[in-house]
N, C-alpha and C. Protein backbone atom coordinates (compact mmCIF):
# COMPACT_ATOMS: atom_id res chain seq x y z
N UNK A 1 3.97 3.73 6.34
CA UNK A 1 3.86 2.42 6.96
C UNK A 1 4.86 1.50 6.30
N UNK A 2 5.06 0.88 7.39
CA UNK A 2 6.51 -0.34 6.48
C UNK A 2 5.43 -1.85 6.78
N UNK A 3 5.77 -2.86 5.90
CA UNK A 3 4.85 -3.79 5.66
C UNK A 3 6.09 -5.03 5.24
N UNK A 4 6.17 -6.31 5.56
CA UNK A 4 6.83 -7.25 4.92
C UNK A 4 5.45 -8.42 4.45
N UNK A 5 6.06 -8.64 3.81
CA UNK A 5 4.46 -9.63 2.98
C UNK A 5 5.32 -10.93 2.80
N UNK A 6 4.82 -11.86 2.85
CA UNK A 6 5.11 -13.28 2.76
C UNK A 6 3.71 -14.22 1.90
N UNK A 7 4.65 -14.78 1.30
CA UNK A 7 3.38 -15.97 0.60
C UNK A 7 3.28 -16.59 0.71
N UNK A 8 2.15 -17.46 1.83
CA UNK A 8 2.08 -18.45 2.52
C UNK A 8 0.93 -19.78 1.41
N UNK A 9 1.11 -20.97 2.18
CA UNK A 9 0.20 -21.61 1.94
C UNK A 9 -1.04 -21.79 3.30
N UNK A 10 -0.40 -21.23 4.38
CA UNK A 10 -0.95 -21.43 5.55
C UNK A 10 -0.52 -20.17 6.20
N UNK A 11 -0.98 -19.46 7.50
CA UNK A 11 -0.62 -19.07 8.63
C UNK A 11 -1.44 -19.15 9.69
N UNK A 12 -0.97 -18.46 10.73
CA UNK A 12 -1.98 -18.51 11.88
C UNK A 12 -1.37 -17.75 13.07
N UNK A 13 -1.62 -17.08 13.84
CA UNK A 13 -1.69 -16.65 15.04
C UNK A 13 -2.03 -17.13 16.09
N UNK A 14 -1.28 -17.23 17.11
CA UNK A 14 -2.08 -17.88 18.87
C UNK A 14 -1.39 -16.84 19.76
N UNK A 15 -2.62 -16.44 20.71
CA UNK A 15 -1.82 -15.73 21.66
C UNK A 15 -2.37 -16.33 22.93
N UNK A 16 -1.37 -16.87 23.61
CA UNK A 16 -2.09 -16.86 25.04
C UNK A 16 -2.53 -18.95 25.19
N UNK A 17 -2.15 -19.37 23.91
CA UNK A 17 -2.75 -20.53 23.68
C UNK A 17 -4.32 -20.61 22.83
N UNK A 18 -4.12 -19.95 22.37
CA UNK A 18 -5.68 -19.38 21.32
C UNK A 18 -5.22 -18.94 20.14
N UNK A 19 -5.61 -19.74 19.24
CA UNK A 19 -5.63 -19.05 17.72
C UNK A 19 -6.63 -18.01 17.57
N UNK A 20 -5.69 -16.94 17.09
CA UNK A 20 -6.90 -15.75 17.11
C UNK A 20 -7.18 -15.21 15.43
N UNK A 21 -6.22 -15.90 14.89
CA UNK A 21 -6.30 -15.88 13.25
C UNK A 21 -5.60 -16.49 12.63
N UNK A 22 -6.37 -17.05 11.51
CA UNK A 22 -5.78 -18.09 10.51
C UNK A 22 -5.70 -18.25 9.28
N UNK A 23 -5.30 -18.09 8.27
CA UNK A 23 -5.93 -18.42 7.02
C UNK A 23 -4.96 -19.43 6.27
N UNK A 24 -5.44 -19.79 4.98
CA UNK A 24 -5.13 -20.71 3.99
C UNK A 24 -4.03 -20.25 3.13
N UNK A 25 -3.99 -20.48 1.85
CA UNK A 25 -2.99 -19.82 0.86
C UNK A 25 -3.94 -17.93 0.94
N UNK A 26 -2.10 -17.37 0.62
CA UNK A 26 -2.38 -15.91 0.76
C UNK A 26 -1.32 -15.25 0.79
N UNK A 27 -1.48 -14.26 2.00
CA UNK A 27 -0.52 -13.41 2.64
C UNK A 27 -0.28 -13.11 3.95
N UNK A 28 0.67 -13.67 4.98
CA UNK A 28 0.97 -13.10 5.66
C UNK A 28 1.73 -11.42 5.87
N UNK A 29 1.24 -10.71 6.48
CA UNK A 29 1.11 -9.40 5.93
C UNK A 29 2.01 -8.48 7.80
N UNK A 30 2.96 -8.61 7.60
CA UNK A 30 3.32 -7.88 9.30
C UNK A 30 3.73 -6.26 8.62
N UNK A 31 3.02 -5.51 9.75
CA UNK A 31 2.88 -4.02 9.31
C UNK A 31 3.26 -3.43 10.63
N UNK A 32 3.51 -1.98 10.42
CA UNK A 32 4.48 -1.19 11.02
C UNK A 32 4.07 -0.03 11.00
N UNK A 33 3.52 0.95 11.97
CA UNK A 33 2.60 2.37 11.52
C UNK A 33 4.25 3.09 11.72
N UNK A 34 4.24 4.06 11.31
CA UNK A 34 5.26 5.04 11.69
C UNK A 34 4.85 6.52 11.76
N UNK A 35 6.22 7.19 12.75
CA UNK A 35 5.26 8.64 13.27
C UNK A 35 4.26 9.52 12.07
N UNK A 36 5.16 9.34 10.92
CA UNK A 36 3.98 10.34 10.05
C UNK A 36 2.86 9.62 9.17
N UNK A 37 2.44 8.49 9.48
CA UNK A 37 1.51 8.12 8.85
C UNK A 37 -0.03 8.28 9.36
N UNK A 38 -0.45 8.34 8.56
CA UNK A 38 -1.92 8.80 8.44
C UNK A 38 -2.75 7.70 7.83
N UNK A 39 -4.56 7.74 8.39
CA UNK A 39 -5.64 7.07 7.48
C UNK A 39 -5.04 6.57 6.22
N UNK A 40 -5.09 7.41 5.13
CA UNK A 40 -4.67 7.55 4.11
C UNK A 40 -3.20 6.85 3.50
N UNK A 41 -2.54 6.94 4.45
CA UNK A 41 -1.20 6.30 4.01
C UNK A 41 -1.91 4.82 3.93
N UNK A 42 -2.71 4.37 5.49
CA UNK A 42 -2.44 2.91 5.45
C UNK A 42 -3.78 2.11 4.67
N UNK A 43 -4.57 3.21 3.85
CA UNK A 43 -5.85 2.90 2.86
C UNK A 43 -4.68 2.43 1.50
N UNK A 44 -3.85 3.51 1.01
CA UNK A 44 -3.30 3.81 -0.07
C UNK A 44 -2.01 2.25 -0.18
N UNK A 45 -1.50 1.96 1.26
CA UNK A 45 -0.78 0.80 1.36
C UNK A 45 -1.68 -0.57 1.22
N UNK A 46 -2.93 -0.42 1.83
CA UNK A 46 -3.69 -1.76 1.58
C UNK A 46 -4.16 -1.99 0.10
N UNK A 47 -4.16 -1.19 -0.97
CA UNK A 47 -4.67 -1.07 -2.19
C UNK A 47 -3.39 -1.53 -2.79
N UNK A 48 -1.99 -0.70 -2.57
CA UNK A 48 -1.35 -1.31 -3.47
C UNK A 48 -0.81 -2.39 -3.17
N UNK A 49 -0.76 -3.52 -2.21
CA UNK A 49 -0.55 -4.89 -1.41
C UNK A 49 -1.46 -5.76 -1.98
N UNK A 50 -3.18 -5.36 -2.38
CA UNK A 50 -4.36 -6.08 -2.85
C UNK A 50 -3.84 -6.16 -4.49
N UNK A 51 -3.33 -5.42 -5.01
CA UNK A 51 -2.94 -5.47 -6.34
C UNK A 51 -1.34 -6.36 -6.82
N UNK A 52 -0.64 -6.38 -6.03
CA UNK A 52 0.58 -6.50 -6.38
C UNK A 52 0.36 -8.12 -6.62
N UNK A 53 1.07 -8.30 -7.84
CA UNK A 53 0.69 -9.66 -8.33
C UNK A 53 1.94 -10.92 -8.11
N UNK A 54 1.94 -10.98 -7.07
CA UNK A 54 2.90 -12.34 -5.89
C UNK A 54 2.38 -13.43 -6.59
N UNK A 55 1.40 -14.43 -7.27
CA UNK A 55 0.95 -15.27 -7.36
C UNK A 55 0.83 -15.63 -8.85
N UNK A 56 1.33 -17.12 -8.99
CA UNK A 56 1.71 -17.90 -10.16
C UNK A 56 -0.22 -17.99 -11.01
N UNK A 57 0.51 -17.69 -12.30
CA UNK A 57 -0.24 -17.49 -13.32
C UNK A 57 -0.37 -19.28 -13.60
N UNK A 58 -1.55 -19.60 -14.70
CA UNK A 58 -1.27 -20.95 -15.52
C UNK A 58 0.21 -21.30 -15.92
N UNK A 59 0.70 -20.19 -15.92
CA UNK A 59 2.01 -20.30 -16.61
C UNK A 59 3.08 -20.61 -16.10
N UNK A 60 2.60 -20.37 -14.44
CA UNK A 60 4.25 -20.17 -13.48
C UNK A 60 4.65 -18.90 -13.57
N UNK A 61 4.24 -18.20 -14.50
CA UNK A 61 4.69 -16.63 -13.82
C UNK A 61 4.28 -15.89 -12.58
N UNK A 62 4.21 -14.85 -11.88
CA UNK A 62 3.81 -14.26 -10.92
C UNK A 62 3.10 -13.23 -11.80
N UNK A 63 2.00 -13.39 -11.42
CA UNK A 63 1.08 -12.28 -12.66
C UNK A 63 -0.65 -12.07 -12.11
N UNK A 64 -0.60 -13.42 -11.00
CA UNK A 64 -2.24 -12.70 -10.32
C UNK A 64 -1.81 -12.02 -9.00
N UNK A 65 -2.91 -11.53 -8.45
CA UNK A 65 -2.91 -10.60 -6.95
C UNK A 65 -3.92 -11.21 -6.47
N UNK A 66 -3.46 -10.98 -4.90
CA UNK A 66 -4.22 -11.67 -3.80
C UNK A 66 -6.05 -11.70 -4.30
N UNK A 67 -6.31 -10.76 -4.70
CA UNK A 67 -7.45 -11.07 -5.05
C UNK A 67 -8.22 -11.62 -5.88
N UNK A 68 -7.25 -11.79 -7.07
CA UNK A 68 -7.54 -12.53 -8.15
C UNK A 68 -7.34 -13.78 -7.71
N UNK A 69 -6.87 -14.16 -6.52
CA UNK A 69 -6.43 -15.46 -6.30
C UNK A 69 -7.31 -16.12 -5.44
N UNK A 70 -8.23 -14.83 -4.94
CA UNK A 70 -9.11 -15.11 -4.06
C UNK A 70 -8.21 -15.42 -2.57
N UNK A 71 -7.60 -15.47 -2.31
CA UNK A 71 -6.17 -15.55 -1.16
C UNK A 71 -6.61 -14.51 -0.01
N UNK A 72 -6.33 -15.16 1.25
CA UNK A 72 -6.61 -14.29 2.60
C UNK A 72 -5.34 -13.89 2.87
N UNK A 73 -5.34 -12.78 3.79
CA UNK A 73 -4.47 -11.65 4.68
C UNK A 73 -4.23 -11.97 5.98
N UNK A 74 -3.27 -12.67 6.35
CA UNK A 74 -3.46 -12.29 8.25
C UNK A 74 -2.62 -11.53 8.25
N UNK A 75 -3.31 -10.50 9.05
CA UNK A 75 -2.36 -9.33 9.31
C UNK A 75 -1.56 -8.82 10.87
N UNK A 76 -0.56 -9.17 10.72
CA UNK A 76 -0.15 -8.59 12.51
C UNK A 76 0.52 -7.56 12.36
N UNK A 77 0.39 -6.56 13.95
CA UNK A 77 1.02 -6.09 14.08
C UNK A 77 2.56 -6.04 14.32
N UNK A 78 3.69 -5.22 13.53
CA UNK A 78 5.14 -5.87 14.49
C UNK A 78 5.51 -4.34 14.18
N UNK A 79 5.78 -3.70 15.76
CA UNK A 79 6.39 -2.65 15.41
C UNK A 79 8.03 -2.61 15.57
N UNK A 80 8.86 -4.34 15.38
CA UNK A 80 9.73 -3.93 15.50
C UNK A 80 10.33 -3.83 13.54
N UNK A 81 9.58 -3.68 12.89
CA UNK A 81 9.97 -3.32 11.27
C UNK A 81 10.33 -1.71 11.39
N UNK A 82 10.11 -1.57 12.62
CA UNK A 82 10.90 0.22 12.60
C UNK A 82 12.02 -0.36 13.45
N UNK A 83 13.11 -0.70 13.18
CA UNK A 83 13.83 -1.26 14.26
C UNK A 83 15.06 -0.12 13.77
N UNK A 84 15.94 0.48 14.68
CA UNK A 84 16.82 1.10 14.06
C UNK A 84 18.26 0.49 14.79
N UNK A 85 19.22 -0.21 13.76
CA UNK A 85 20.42 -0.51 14.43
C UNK A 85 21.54 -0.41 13.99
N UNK A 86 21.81 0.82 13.84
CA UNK A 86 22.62 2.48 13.62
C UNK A 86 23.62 2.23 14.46
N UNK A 87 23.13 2.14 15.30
CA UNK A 87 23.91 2.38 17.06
C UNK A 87 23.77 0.81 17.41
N UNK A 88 25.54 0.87 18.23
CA UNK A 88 25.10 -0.21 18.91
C UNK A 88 25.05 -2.24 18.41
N UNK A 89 24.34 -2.38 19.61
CA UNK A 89 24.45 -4.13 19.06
C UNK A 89 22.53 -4.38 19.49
N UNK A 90 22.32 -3.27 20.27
CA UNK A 90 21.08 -3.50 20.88
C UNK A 90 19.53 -1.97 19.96
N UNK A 91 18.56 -3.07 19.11
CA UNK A 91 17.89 -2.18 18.29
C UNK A 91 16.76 -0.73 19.25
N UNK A 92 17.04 0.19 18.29
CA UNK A 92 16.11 0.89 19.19
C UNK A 92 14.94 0.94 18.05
N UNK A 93 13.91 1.12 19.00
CA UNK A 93 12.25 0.91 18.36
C UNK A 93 11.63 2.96 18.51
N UNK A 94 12.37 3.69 18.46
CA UNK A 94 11.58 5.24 18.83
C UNK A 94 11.18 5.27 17.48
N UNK A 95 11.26 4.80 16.17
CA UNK A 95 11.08 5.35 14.76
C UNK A 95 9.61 4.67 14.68
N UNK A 96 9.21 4.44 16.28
CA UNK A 96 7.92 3.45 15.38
C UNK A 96 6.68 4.21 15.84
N UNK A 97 5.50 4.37 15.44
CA UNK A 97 3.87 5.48 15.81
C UNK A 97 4.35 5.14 17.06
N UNK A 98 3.60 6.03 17.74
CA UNK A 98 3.00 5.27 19.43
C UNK A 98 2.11 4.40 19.44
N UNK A 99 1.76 3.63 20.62
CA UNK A 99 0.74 2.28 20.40
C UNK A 99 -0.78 3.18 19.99
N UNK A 100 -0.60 4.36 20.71
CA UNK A 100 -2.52 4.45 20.46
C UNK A 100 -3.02 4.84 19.13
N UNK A 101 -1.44 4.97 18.04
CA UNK A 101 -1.94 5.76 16.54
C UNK A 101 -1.88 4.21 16.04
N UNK A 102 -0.54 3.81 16.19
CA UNK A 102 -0.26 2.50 15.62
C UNK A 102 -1.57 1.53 15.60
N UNK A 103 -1.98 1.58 17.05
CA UNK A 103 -3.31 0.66 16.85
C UNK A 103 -4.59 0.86 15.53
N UNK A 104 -4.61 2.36 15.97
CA UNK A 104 -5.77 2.59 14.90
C UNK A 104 -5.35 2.30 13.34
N UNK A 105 -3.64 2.41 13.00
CA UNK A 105 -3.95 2.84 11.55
C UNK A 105 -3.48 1.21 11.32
N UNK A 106 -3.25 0.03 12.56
CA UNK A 106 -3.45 -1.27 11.87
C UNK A 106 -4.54 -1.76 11.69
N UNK A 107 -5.68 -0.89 12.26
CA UNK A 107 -6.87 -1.48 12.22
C UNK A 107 -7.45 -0.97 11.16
N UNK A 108 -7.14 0.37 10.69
CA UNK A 108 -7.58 0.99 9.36
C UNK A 108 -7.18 0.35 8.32
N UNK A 109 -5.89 -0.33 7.84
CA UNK A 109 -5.09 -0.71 7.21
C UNK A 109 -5.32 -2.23 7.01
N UNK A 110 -6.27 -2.75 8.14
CA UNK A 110 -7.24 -4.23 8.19
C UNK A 110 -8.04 -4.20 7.11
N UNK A 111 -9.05 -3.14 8.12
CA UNK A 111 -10.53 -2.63 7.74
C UNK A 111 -10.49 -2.65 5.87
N UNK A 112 -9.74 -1.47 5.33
CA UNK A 112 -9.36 -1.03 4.59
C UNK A 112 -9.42 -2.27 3.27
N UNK A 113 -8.41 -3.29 3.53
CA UNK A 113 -8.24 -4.52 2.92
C UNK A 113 -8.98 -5.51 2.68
N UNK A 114 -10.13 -5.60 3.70
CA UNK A 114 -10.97 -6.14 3.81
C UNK A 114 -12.14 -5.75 2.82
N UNK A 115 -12.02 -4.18 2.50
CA UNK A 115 -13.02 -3.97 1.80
C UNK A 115 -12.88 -3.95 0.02
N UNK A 116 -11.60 -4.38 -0.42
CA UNK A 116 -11.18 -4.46 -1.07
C UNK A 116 -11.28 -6.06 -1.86
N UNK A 117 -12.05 -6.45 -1.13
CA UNK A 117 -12.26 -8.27 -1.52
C UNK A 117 -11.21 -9.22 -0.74
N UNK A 118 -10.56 -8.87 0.29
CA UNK A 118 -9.72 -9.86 0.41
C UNK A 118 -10.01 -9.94 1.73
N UNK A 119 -10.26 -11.30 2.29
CA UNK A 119 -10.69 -12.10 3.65
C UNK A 119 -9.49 -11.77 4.06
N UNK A 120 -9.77 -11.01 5.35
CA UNK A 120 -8.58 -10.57 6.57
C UNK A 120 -9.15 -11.03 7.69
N UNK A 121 -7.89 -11.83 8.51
CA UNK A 121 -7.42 -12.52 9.55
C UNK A 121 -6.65 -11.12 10.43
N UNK A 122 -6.81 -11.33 11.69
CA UNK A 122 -5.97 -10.34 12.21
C UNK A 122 -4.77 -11.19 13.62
N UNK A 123 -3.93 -10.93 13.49
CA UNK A 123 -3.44 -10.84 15.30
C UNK A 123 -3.95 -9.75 16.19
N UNK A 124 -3.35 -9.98 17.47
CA UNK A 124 -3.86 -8.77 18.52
C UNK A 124 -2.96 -7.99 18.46
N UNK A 125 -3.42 -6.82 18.61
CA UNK A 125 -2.36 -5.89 18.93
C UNK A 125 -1.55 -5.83 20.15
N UNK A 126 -0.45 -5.60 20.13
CA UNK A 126 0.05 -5.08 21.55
C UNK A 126 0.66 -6.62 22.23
N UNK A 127 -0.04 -7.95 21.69
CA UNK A 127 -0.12 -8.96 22.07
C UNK A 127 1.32 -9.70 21.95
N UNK A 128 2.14 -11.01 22.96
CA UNK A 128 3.09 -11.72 22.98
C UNK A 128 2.57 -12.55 21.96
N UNK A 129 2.81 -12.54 20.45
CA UNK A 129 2.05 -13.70 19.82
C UNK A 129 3.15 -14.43 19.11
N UNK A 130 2.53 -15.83 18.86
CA UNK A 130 3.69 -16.97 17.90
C UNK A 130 2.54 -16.98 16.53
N UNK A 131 3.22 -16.92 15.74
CA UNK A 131 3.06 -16.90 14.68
C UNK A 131 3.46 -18.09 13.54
N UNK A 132 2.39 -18.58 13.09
CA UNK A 132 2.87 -20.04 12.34
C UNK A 132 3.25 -20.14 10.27
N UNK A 133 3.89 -20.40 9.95
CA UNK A 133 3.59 -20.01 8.91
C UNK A 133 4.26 -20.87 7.84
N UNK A 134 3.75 -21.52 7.07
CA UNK A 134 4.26 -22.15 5.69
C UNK A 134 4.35 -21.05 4.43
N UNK A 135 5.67 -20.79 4.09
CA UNK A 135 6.01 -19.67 2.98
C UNK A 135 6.55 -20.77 1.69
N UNK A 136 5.95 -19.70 1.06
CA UNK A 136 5.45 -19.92 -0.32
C UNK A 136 6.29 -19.56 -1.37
N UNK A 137 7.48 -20.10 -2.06
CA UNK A 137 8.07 -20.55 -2.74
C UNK A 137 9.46 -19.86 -2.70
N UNK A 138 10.03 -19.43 -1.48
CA UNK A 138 9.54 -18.25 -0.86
C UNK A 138 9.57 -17.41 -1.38
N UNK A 139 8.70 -16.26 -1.05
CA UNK A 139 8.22 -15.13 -1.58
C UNK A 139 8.02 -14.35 -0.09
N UNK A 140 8.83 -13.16 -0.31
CA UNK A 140 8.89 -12.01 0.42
C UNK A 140 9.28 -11.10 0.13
N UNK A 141 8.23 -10.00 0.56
CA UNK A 141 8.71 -8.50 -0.05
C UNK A 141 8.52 -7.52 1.00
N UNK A 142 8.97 -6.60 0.97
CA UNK A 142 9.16 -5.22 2.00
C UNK A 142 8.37 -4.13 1.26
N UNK A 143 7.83 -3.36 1.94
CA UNK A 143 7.57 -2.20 1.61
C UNK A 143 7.43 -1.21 2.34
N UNK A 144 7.69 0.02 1.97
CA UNK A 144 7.95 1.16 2.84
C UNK A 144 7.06 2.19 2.15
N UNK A 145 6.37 2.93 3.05
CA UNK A 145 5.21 3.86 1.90
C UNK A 145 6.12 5.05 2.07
N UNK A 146 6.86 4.86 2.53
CA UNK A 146 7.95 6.54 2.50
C UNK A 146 9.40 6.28 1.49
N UNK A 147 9.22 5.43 1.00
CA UNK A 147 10.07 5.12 -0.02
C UNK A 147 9.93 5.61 -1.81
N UNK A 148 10.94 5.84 -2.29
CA UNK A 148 10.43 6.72 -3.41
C UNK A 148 9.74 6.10 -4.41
């Protein structure tokens, strides 16, 4: 699974003219199933995302994790983080799950996070959504679970 994480003070989701998720200071969290991922990949990706310590200590260092921070997750789907543009001027999207795995392992990869102490927000899947977001000092990171 590929994942970009952002550190918000805010985000939110609307689709359709409806906020369908929101949260406070945290993580905006856009994720990406890809063909060989499995349950397991996107359990093993939500654990090490709940740990990774993005967030200023007393000190100003970056030294707590979302959960120590007590900090929410909205999580959307974007399968264009498999974007491949190799070729061309125009990206191709084939490197990304199909929608019916993709769906499940963003919902596993929710689920998953959620049970881990950290309040998850979701977008819809599949959905035209705008996405709102105040980033946080900024702070953004990538991750790829097929990366060494």
């Amino acid at each position: 699974m590929r994942a970009l994480l952002q550190r918000v003070t805010d985000a939110s989701v609307t689709v359709e003219g409806d906020v369908v998720g929101q949260i406070g200071p945290g993580l905006l969290i856009l994720v990406c199933a890809m063909p060989d991922d499995t349950a397991e990949t996107a359990e093993k990706l939500a654990v090490k995302i709940s740990k990774l310590r993005l967030f200023k200590d007393d000190g100003g260092k970056m030294n707590l994790s979302l959960v120590q921070t007590g900090g929410a997750a909205l999580v959307v789907s974007q399968f264009t983080l498999a974007a491949d543009t190799s070729r061309g001027n125009r990206p191709g999207f084939s490197g990304a799950a199909k929608p019916e795995i993709a769906e499940a392992l963003y919902e596993v990869f929710a689920q998953h996070l959620g049970t881990l102490g950290v309040p998850v927000e979701m977008g819809r899947f599949g959905a035209d959504m705008s996405v709102a977001l105040t980033n946080d000092g900024p702070v953004t990171i990538w991750l790829d679970s097929a990366a060494p």
